[in-house]
C-alpha atoms as a PDB file:
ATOM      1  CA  UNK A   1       0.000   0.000   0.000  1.00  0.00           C
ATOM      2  CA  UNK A   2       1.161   3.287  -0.861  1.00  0.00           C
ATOM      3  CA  UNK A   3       0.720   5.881   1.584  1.00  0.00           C
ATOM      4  CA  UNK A   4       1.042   9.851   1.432  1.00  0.00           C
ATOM      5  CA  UNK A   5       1.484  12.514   3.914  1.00  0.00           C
ATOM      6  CA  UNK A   6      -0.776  15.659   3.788  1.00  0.00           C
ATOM      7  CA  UNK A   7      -0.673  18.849   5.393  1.00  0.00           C
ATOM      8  CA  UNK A   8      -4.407  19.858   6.362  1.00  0.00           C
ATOM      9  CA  UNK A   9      -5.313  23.408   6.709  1.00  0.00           C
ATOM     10  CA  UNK A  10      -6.977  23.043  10.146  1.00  0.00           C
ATOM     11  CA  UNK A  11      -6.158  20.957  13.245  1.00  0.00           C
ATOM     12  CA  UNK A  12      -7.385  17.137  13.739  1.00  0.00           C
ATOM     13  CA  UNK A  13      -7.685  15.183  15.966  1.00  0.00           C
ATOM     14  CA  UNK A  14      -4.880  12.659  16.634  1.00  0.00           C
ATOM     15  CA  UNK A  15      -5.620   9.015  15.149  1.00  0.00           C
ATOM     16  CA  UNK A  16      -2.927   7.582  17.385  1.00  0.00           C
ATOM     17  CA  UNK A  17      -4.284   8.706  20.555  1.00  0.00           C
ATOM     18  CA  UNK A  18      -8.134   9.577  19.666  1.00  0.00           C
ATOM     19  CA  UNK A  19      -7.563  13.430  20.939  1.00  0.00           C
ATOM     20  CA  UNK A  20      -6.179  12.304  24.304  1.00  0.00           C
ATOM     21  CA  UNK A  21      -3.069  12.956  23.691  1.00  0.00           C
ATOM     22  CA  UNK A  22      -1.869   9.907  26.263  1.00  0.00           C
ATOM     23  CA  UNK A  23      -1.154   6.633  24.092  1.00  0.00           C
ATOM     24  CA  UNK A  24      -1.402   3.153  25.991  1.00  0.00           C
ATOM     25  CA  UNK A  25      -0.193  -0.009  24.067  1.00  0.00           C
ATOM     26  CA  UNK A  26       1.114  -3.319  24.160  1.00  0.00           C
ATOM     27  CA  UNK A  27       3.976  -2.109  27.013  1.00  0.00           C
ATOM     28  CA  UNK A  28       1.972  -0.171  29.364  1.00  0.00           C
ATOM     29  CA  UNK A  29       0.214  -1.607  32.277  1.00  0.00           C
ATOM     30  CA  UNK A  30      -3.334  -1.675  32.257  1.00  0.00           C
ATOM     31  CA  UNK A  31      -3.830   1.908  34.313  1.00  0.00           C
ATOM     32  CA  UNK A  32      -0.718   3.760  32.668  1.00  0.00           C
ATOM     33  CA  UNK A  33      -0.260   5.508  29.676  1.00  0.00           C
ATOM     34  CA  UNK A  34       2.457   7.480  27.780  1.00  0.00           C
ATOM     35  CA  UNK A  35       2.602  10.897  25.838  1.00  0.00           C
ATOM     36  CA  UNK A  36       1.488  10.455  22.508  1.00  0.00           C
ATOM     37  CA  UNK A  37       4.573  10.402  20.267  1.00  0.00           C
ATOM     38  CA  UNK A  38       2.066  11.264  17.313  1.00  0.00           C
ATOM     39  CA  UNK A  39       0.974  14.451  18.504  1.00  0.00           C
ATOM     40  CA  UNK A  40       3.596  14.936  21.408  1.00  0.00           C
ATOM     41  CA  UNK A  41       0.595  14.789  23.683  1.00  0.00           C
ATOM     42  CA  UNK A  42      -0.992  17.915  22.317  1.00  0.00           C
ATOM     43  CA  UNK A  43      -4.313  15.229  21.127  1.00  0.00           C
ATOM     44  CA  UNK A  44      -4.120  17.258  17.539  1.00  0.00           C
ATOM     45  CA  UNK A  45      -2.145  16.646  14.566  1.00  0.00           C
ATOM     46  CA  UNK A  46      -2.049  19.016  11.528  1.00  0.00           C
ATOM     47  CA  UNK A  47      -0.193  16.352   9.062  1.00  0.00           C
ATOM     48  CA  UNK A  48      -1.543  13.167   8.406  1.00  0.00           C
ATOM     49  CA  UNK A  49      -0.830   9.973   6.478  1.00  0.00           C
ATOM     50  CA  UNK A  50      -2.854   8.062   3.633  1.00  0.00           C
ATOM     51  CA  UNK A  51      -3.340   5.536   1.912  1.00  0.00           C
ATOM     52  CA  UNK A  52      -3.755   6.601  -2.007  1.00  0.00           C
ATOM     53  CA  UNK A  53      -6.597   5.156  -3.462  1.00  0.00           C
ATOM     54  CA  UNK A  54      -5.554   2.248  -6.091  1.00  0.00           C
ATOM     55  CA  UNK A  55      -8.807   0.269  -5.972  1.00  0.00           C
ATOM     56  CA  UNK A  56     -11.456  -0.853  -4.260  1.00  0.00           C
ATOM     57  CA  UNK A  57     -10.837  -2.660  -1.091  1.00  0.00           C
ATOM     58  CA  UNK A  58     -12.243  -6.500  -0.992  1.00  0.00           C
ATOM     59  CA  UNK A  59     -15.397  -7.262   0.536  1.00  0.00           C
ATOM     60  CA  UNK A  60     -16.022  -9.782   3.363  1.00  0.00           C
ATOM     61  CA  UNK A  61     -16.034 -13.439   2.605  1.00  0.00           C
ATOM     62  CA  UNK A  62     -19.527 -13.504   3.529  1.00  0.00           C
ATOM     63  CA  UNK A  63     -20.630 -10.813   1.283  1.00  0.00           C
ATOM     64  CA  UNK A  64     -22.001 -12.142  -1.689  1.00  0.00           C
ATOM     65  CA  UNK A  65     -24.464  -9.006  -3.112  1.00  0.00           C
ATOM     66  CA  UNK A  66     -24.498  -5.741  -2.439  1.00  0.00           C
ATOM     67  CA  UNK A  67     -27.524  -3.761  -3.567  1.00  0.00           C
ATOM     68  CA  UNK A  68     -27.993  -1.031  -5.512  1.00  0.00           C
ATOM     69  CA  UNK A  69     -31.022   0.158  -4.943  1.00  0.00           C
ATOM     70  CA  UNK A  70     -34.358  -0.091  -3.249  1.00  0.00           C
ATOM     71  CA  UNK A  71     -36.932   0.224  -6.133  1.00  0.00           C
ATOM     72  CA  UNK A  72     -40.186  -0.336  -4.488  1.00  0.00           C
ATOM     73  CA  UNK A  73     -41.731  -1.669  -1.540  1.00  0.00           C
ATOM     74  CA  UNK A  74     -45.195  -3.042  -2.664  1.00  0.00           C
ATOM     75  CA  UNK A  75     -47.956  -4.313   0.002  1.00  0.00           C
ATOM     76  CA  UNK A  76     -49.730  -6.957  -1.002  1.00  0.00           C
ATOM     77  CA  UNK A  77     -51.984  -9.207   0.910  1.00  0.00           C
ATOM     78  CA  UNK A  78     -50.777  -7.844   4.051  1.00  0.00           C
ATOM     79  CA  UNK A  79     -47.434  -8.816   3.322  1.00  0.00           C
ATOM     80  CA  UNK A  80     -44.646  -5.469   2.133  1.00  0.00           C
ATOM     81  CA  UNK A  81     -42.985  -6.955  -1.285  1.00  0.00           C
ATOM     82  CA  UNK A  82     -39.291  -5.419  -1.332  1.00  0.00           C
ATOM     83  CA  UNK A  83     -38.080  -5.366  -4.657  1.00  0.00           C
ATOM     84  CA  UNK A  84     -34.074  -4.450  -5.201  1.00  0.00           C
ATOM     85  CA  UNK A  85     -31.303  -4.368  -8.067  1.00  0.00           C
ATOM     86  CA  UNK A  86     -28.183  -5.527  -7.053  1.00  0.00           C
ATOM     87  CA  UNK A  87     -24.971  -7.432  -8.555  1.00  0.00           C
ATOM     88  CA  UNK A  88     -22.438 -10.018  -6.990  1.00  0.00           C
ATOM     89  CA  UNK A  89     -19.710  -8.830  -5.045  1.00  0.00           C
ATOM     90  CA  UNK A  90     -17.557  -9.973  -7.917  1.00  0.00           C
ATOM     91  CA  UNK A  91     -19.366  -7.643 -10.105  1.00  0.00           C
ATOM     92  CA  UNK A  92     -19.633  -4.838  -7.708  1.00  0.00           C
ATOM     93  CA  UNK A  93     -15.624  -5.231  -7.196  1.00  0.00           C
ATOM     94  CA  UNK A  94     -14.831  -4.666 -10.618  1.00  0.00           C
ATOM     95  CA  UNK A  95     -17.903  -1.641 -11.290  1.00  0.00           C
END
């Protein structure tokens, strides 16, 4: 994956920290945390990384369709009659 940094014309909130600016990981106990190396514990960041868009990411194994659209929802007989367009997820993938 290719990533790219970019300078943003406003402050954000730190990804690495969630705005706390207090990180704890793998090393820390359970009730400790450390300052952010991200944002150096200020919780905002004003350059971020990412990933360039190449392509569609890949769908969940157990995806199989994804819709389109809702076209109608008839009631017949008491019963509501969905009726949808959709493709495979193979289809969708490659659209």
């Amino acid at each position: 994956m290719v990533k790219q940094k970019v300078t943003l014309p406003f402050n954000t909130y730190c990804q690495n920290c969630n705005g706390t600016g207090a990180y704890s990981g793998g090393a820390e106990m359970e009730h400790q945390a450390v300052k952010c190396y991200t944002c150096n514990g200020t919780g905002y960041v004003t350059e971020i990384e990412l990933d360039v868009f190449v392509n569609k990411r890949h769908l969940p194994l157990k995806i199989t369709e994804v819709i389109l659209e809702r076209l109608k929802e008839v009631d017949v007989d008491g019963k509501v009659i969905r009726t949808v367009r959709s493709v495979s997820s193979d289809i969708f993938l490659e659209m």
